[in-house]
C-alpha atoms as a PDB file:
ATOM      1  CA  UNK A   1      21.089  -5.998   7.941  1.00  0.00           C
ATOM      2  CA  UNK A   2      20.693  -9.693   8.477  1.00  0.00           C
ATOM      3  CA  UNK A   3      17.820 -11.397   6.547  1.00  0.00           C
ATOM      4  CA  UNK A   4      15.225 -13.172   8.400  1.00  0.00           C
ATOM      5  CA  UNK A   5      16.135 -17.021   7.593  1.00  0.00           C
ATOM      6  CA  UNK A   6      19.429 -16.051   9.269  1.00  0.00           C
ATOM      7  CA  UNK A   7      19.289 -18.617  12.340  1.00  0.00           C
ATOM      8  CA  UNK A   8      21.141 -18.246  15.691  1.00  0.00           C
ATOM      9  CA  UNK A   9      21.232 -20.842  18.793  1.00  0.00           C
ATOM     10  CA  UNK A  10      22.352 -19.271  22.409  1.00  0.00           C
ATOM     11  CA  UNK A  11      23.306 -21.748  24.796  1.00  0.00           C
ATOM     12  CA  UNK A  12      23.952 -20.879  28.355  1.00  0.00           C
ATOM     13  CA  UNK A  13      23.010 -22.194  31.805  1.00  0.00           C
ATOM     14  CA  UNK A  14      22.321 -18.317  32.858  1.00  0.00           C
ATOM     15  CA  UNK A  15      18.861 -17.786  31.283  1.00  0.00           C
ATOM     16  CA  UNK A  16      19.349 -14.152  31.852  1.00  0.00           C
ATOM     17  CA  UNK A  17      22.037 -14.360  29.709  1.00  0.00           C
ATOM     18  CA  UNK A  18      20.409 -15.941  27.363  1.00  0.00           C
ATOM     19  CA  UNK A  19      16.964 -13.576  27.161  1.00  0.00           C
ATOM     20  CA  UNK A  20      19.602 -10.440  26.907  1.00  0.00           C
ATOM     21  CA  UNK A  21      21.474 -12.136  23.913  1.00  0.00           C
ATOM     22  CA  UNK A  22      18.475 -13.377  22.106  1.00  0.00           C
ATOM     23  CA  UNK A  23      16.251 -10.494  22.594  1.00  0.00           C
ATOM     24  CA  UNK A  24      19.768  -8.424  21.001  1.00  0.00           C
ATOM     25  CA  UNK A  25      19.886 -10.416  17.797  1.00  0.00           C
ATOM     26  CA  UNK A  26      16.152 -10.509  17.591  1.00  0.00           C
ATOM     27  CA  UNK A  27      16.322  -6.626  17.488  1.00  0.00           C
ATOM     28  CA  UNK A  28      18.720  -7.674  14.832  1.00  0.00           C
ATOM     29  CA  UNK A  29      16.677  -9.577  12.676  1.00  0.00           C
ATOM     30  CA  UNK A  30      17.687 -12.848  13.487  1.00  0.00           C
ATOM     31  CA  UNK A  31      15.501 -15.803  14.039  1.00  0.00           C
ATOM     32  CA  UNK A  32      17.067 -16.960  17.256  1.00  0.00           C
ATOM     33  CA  UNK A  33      16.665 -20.242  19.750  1.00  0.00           C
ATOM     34  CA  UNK A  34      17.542 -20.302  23.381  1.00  0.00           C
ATOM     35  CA  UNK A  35      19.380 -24.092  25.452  1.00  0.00           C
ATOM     36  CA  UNK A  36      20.376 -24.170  28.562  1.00  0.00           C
ATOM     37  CA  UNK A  37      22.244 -27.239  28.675  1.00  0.00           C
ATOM     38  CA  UNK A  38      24.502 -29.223  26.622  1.00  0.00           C
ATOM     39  CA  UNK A  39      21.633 -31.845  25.694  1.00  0.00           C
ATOM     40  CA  UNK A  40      18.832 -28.951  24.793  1.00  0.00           C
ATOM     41  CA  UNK A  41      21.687 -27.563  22.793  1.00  0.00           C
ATOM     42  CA  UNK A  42      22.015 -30.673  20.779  1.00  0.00           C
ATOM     43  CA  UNK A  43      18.834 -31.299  19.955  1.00  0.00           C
ATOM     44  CA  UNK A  44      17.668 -27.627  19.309  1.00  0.00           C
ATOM     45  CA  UNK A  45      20.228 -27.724  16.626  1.00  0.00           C
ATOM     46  CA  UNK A  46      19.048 -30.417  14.933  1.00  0.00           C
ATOM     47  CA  UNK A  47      15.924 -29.458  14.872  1.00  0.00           C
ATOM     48  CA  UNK A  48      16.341 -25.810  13.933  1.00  0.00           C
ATOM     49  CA  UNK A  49      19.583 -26.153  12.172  1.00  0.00           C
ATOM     50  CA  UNK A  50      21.577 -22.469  13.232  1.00  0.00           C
ATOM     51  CA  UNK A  51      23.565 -20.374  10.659  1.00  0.00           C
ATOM     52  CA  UNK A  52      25.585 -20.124  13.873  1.00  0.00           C
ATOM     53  CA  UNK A  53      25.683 -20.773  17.797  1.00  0.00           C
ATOM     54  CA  UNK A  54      26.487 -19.265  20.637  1.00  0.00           C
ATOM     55  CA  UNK A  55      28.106 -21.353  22.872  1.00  0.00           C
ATOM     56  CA  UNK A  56      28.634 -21.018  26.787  1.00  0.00           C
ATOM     57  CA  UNK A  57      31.764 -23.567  27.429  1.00  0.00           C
ATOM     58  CA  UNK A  58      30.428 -24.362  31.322  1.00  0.00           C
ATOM     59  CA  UNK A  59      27.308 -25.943  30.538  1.00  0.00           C
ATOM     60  CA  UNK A  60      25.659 -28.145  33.826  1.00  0.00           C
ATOM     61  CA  UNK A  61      25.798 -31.590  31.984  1.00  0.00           C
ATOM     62  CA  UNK A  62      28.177 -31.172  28.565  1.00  0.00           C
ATOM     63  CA  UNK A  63      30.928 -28.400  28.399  1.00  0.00           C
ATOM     64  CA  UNK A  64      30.694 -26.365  25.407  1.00  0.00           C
ATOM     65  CA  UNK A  65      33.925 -27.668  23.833  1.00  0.00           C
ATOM     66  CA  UNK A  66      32.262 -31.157  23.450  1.00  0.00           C
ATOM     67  CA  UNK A  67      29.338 -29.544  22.202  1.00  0.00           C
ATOM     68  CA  UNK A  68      31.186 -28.356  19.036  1.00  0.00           C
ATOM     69  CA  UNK A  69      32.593 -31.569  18.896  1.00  0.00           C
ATOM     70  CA  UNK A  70      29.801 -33.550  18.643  1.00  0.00           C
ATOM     71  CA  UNK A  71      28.215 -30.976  16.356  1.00  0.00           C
ATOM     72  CA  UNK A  72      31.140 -31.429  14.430  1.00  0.00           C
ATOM     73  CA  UNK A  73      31.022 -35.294  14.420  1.00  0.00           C
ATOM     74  CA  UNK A  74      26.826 -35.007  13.126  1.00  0.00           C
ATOM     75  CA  UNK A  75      27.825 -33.526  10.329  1.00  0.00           C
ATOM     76  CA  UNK A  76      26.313 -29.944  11.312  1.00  0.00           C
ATOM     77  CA  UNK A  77      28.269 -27.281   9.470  1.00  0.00           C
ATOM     78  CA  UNK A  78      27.616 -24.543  12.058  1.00  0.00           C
ATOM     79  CA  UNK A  79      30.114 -21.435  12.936  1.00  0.00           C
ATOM     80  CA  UNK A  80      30.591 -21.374  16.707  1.00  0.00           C
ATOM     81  CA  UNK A  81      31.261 -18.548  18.881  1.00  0.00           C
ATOM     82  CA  UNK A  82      32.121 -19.263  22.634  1.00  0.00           C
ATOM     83  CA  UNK A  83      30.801 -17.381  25.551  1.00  0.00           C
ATOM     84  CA  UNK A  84      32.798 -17.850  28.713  1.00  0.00           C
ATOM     85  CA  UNK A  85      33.761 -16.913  32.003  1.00  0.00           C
ATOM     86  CA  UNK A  86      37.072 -18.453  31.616  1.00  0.00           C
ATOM     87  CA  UNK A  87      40.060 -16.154  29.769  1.00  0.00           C
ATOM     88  CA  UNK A  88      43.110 -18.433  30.167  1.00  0.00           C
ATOM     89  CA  UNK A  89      44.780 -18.393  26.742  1.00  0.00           C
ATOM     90  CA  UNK A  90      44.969 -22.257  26.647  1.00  0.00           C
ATOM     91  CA  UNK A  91      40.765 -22.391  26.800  1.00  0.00           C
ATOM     92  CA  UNK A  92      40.580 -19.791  24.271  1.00  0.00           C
ATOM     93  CA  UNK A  93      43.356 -21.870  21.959  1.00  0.00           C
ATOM     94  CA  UNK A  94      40.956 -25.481  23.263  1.00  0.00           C
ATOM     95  CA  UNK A  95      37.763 -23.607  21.894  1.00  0.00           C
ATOM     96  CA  UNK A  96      39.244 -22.126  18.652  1.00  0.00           C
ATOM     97  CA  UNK A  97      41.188 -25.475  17.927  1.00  0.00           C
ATOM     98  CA  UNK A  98      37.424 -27.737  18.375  1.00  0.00           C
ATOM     99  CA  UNK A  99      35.929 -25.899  15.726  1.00  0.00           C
ATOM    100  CA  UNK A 100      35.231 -22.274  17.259  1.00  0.00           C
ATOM    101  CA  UNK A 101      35.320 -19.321  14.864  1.00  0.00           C
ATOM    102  CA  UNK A 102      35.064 -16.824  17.959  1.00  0.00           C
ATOM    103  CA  UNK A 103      35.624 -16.295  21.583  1.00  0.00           C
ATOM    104  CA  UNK A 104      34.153 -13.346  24.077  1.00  0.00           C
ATOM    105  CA  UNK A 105      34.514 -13.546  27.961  1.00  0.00           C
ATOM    106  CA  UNK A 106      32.141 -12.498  30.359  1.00  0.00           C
ATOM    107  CA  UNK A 107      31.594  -9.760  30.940  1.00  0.00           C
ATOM    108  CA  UNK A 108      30.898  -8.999  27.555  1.00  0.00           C
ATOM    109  CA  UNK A 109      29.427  -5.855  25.657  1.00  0.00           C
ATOM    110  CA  UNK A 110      25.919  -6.635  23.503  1.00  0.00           C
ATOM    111  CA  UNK A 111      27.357  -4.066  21.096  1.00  0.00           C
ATOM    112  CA  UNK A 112      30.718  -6.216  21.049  1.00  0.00           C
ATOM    113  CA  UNK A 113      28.659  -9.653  20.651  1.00  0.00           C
ATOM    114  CA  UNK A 114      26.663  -9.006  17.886  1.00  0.00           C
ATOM    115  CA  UNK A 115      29.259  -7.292  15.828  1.00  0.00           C
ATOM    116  CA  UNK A 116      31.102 -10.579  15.891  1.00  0.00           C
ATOM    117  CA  UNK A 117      28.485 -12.402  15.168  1.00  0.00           C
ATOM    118  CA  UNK A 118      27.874 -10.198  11.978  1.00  0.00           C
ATOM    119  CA  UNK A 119      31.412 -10.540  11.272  1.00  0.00           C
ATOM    120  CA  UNK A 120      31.361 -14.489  11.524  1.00  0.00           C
ATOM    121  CA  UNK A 121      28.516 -14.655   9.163  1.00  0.00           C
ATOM    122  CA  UNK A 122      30.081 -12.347   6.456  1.00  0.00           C
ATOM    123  CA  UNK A 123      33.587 -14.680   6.753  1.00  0.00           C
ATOM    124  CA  UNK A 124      31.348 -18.418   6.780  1.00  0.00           C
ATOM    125  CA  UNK A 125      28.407 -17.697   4.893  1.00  0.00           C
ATOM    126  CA  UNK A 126      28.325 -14.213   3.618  1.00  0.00           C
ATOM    127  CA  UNK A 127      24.453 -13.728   4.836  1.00  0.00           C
ATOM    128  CA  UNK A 128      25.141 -10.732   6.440  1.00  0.00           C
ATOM    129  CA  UNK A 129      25.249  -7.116   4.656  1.00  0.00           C
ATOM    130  CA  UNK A 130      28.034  -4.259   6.187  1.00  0.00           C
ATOM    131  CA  UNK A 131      26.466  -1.378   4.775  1.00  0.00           C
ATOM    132  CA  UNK A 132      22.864  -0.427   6.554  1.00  0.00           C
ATOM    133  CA  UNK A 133      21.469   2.451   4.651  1.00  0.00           C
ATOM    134  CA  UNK A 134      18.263   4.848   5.319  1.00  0.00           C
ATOM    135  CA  UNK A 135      16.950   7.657   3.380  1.00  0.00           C
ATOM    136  CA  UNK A 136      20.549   9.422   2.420  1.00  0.00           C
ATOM    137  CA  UNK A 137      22.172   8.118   5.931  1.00  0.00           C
ATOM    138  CA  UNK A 138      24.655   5.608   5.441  1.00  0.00           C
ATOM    139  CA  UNK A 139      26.616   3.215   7.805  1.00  0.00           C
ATOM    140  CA  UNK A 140      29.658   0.882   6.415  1.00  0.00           C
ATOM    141  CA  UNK A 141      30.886  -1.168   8.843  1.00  0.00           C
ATOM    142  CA  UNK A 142      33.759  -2.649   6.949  1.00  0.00           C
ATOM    143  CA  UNK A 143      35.087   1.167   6.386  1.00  0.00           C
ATOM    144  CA  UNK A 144      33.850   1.909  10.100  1.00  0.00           C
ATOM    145  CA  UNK A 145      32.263   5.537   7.935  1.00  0.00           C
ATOM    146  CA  UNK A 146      28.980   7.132   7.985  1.00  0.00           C
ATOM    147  CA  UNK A 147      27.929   9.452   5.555  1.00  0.00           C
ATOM    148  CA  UNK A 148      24.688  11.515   5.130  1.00  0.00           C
ATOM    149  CA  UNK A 149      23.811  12.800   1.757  1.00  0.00           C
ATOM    150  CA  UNK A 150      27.604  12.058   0.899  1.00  0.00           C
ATOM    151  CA  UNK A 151      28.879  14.471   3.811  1.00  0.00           C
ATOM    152  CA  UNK A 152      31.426  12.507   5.772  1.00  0.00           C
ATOM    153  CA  UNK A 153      30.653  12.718   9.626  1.00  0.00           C
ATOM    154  CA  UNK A 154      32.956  12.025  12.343  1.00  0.00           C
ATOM    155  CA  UNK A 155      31.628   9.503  14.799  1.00  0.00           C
ATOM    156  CA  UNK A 156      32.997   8.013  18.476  1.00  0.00           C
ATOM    157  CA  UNK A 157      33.134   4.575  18.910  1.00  0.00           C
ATOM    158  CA  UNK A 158      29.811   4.898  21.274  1.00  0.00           C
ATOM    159  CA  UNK A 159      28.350   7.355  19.183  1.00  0.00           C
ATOM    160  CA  UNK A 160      28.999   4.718  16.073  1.00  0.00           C
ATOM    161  CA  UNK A 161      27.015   1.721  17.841  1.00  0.00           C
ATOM    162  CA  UNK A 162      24.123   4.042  19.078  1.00  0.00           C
ATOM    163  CA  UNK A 163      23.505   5.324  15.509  1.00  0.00           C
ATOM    164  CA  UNK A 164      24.390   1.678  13.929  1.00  0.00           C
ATOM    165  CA  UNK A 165      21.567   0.464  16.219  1.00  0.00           C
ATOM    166  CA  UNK A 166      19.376   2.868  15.061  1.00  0.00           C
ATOM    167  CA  UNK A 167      19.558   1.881  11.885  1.00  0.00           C
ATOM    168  CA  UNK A 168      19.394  -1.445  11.891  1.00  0.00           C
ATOM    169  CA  UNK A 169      16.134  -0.938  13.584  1.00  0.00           C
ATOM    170  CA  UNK A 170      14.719   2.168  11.645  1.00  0.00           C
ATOM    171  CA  UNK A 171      11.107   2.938  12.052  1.00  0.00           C
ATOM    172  CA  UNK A 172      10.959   0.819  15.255  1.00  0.00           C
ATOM    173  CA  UNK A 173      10.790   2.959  18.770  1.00  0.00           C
ATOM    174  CA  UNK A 174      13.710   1.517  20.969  1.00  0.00           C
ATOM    175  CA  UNK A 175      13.134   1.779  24.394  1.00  0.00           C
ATOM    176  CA  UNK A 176      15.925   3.594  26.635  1.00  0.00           C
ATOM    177  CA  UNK A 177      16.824   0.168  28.681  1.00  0.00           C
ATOM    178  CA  UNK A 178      16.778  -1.231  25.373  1.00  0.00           C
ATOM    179  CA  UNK A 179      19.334   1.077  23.787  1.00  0.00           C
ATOM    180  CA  UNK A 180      21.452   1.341  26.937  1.00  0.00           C
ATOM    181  CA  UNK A 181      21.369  -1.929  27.131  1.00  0.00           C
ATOM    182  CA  UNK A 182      22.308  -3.147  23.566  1.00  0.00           C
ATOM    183  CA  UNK A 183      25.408   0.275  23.282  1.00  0.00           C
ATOM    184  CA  UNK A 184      26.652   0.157  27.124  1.00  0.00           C
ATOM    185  CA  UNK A 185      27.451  -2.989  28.812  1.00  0.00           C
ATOM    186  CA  UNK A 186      24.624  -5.595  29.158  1.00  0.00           C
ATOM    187  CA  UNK A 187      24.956  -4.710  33.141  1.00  0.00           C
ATOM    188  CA  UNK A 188      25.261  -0.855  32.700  1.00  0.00           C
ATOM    189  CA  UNK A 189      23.934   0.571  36.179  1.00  0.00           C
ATOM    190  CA  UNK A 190      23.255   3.901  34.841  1.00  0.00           C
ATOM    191  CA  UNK A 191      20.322   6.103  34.548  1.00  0.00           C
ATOM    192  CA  UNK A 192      19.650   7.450  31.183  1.00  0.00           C
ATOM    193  CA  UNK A 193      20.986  10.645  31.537  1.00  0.00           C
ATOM    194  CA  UNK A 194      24.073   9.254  29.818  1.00  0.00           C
ATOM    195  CA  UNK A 195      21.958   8.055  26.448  1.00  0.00           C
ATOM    196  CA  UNK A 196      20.048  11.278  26.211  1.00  0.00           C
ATOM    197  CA  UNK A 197      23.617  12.991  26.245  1.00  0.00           C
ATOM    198  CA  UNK A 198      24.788  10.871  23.205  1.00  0.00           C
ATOM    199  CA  UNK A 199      21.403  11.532  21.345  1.00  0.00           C
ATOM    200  CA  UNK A 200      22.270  15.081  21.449  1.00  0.00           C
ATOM    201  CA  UNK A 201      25.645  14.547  20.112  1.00  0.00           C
ATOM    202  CA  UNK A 202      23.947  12.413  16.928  1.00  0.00           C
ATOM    203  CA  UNK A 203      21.450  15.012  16.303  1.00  0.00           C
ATOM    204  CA  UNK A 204      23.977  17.645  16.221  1.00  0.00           C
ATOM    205  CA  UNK A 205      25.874  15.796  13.755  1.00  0.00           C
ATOM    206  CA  UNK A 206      23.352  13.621  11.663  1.00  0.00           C
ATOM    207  CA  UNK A 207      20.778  15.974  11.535  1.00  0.00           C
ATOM    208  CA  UNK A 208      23.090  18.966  10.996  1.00  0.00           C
ATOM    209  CA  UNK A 209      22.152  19.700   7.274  1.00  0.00           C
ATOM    210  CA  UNK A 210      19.390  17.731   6.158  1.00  0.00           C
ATOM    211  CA  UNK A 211      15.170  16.795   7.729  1.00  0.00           C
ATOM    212  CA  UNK A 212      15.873  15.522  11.311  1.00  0.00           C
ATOM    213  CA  UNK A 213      15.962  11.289  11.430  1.00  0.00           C
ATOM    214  CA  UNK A 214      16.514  10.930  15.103  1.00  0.00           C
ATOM    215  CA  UNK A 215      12.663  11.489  17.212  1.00  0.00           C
ATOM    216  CA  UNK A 216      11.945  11.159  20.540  1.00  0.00           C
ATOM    217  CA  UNK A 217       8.841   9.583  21.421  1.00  0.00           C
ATOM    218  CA  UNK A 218       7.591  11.015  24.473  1.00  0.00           C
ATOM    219  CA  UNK A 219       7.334   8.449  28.074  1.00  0.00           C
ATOM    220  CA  UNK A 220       8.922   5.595  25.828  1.00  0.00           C
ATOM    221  CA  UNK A 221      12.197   6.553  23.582  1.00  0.00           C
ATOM    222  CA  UNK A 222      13.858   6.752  20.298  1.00  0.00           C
ATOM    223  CA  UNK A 223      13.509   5.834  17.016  1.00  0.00           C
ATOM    224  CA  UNK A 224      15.407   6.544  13.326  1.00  0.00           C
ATOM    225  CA  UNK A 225      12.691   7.537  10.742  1.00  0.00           C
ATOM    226  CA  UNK A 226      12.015  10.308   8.226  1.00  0.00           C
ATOM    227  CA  UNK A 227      10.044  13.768   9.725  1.00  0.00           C
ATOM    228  CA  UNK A 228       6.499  13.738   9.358  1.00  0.00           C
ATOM    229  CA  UNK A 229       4.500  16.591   6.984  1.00  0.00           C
ATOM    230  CA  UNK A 230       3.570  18.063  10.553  1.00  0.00           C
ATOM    231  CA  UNK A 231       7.459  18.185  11.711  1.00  0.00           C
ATOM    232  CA  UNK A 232       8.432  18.917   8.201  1.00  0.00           C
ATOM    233  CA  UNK A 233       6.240  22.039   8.038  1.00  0.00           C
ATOM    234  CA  UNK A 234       7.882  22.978  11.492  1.00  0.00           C
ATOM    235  CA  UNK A 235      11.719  22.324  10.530  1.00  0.00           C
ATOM    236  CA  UNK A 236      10.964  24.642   7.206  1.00  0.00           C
ATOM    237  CA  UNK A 237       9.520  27.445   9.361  1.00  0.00           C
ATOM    238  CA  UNK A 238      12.056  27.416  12.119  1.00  0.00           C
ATOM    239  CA  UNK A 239      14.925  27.454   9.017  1.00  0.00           C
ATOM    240  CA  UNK A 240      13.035  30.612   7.239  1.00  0.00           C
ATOM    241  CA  UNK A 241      12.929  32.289  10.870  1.00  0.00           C
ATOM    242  CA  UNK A 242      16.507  31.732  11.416  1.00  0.00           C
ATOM    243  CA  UNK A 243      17.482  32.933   7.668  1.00  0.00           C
ATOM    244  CA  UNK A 244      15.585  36.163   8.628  1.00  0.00           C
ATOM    245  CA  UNK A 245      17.380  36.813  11.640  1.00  0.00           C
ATOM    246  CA  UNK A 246      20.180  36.010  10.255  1.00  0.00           C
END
């Protein structure tokens, strides 16, 4: 996971944009700023100073592009990712060439976003860490494997992000718009039918052969952490029932 000095400013004009992205890497760890226009992005940065920004290019008074460049020019060594509408190859070559490290069009995928920005960090400044690890459940994201108590287990790409957001958040109870927001795109219309599905799947493969990690907590909704001596005592009577009817 990310420590907490790690420092990210989103700039866009939308601020629900903004509030979605933030409140993503906060769940993240990051320390994060919002702007909403070129000039607020400017000066947040120099006051904060970001490990990295997020940069909408069709900002109301400065376009992103001269953003960079003026960041650039002040001597601000920051890793930029742009966040657009526009997907012509010849902005995405403009942003790249200005100084850009990245560049995701709208409509983009939470999951996708902070991924990026994880993988930014490890190329610029190496503050971020690929392998999240709880109790003997471990995720590598530069291997893409997961392994509990050495086991190898087989994981779909959505099934990968809903478990990699679990752990980087273990012990804390997610809420279901939270998760379904943060694995499925940032304007999923479902209902949550489709996250309680892929919770099954996990638990049928993380939890196969070993205390159960994944808990539902009852009106609100999930959350990674080890059993407690109540649901241990449970799990070891269910398993000696089984072996006898077995």
């Amino acid at each position: 996971m990310t420590t907490a000095a790690t420092r990210v400013l989103v700039v866009d004009d939308e601020q629900n944009i903004t509030d979605l992205v933030a409140t993503a890497l906060r769940y993240e760890g990051f320390q994060v700023a919002t702007a909403h226009t070129g000039v607020q992005a400017l000066q947040t940065a120099a006051k904060t100073h970001p490990d990295l920004v997020i940069l909408d290019v069709m900002l109301p008074d400065i376009d992103g592009f001269e953003v960079a460049r003026r960041l650039g020019r002040e001597g601000v060594p920051t890793p930029v990712l742009f966040l657009t509408a526009r997907d012509a190859t010849e902005d995405k070559v403009r942003g790249l060439t200005v100084g850009g490290d990245d560049y995701v069009t709208k409509p983009f995928s939470l999951a996708e976003l902070v991924a990026r920005v994880h993988a930014i960090l490890r190329r610029t400044r190496g503050t971020t860490n690929s392998r999240l690890v709880f109790a003997d459940l471990e995720l590598d994201d530069d291997t893409h494997e997961v392994t509990r108590g050495g086991r190898l287990i087989e994981l779909t790409a959505t099934e990968y992000r809903l478990l990699r957001y679990l752990l980087a958040n273990a012990r804390k109870v997610l809420t279901r718009a939270q998760l379904l927001d943060h694995v499925w795109d940032y304007d999923f219309g479902g209902d949550s039918g489709v996250l309680e599905t892929y919770i099954s799947y996990l638990r049928k493969k993380i939890d196969a052969e070993g205390p159960p990690l994944i808990h539902t907590v009852r009106g609100v909704g999930y959350t990674l952490r080890l059993p407690r001596e109540n649901e241990k005592s449970k799990t070891g009577g269910d398993r000696k029932s089984a072996a006898k009817t077995s």
